[in-house]
C-alpha atoms as a PDB file:
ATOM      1  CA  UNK A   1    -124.589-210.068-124.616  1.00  0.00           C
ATOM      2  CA  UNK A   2    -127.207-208.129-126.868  1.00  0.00           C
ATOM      3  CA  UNK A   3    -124.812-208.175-129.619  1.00  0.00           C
ATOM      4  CA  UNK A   4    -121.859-209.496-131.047  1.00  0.00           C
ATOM      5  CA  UNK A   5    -119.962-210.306-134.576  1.00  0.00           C
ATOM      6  CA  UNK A   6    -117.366-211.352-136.155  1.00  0.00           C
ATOM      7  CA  UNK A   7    -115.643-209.917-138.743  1.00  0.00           C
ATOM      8  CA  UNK A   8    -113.647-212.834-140.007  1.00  0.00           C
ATOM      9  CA  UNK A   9    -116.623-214.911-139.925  1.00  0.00           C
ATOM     10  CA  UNK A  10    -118.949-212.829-141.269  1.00  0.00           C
ATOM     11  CA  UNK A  11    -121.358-213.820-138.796  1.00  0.00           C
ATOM     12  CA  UNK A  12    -123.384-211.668-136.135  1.00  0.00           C
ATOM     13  CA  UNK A  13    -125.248-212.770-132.626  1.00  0.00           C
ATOM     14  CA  UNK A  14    -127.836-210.737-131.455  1.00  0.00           C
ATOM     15  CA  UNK A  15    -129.671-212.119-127.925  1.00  0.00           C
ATOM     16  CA  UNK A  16    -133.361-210.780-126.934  1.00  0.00           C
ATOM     17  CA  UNK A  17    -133.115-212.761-123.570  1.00  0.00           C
ATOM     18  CA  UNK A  18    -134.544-210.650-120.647  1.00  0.00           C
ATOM     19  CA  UNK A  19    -136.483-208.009-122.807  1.00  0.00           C
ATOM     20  CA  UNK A  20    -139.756-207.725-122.092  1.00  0.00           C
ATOM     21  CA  UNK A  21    -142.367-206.953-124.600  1.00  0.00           C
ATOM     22  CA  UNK A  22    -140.753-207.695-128.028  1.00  0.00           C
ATOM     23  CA  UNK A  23    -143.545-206.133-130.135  1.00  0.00           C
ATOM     24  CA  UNK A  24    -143.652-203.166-128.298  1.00  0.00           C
ATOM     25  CA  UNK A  25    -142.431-199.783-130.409  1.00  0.00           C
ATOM     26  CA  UNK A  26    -139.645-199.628-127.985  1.00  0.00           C
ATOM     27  CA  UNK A  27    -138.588-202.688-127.693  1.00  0.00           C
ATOM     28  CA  UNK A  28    -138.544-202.839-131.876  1.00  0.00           C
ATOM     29  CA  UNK A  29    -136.661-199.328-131.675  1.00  0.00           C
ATOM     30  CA  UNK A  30    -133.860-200.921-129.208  1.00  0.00           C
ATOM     31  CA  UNK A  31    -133.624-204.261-131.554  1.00  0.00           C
ATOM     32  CA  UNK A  32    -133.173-202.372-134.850  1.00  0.00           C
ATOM     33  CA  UNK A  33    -130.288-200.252-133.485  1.00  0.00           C
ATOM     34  CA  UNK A  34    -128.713-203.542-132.005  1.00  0.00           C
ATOM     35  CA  UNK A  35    -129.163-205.151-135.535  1.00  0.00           C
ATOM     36  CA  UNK A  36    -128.052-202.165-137.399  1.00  0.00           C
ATOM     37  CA  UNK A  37    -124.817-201.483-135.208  1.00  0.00           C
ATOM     38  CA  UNK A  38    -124.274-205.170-135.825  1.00  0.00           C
ATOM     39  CA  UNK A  39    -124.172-205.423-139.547  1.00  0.00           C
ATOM     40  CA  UNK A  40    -122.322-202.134-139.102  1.00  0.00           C
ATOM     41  CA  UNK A  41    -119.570-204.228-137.494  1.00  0.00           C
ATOM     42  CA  UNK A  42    -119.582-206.567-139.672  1.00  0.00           C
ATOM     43  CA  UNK A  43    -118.597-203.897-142.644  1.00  0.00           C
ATOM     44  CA  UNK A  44    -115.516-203.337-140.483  1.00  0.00           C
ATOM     45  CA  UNK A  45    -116.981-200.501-138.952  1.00  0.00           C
ATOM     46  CA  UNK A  46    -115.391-200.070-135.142  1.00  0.00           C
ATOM     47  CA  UNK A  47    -116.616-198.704-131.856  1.00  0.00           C
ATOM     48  CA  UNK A  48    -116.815-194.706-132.431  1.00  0.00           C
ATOM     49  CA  UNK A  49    -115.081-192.925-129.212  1.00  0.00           C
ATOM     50  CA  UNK A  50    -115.138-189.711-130.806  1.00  0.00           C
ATOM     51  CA  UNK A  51    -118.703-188.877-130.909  1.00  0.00           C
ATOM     52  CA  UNK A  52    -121.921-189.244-129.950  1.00  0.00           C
ATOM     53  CA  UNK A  53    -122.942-191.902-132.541  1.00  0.00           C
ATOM     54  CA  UNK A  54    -124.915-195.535-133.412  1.00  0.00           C
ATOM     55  CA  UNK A  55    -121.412-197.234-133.150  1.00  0.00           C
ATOM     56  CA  UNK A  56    -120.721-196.305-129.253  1.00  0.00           C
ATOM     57  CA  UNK A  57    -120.264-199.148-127.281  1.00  0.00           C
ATOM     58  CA  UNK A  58    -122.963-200.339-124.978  1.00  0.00           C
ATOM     59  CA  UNK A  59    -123.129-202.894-122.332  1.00  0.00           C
ATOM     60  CA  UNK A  60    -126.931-204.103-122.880  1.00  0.00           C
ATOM     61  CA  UNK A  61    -130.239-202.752-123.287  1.00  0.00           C
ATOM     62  CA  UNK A  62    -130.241-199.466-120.614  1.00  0.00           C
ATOM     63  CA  UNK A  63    -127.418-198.166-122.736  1.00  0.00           C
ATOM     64  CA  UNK A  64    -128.573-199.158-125.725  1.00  0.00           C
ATOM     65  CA  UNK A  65    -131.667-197.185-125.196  1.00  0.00           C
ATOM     66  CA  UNK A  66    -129.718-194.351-124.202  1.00  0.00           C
ATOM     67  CA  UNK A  67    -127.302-194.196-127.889  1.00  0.00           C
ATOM     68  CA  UNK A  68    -128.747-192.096-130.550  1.00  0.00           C
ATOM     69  CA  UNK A  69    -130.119-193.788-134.069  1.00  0.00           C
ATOM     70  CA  UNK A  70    -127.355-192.391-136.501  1.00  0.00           C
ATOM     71  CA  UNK A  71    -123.918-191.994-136.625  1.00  0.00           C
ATOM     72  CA  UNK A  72    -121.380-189.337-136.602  1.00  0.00           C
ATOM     73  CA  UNK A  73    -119.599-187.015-139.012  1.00  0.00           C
ATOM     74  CA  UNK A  74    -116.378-189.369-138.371  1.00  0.00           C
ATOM     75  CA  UNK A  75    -118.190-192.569-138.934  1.00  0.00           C
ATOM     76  CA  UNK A  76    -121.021-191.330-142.148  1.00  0.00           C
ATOM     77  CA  UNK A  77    -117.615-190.373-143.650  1.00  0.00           C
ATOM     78  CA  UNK A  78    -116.166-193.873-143.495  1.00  0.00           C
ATOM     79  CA  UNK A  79    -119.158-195.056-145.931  1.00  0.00           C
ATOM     80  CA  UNK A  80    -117.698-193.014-148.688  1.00  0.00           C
END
């Protein structure tokens, strides 16, 4: 798990086990879109299938470094 939240709860889990260097720029890069897309999730904001955005689902820290830092037309709308 890298992250995970719950809506109901209001609460969000974010795990750093197995990354190496956490003060390098990277590793602070891949952390703040993990934290981001969290809080995201927590605002009711769902996995985006429609684009590529910061609320695509990934399965731990390859594919997190892989998802672009901002989100779609579809989901920048949903703020509004």
């Amino acid at each position: 798990v890298t992250g995970l939240s719950s809506q109901e709860s209001r609460v969000a889990l974010l795990s750093l086990a197995g990354w190496a260097h956490p003060r390098g720029s990277k590793t602070q890069r891949l952390v703040v879109k993990v934290v981001t897309t969290e809080i995201l999730r927590l605002l009711r904001f769902r996995t985006c299938y429609l684009a590529h955005c910061l609320m695509n689902h990934s399965e731990g820290k390859p594919e997190v470094a892989e998802r672009v830092f901002h989100l779609c037309p579809v989901c920048l709308r949903k703020m509004l």
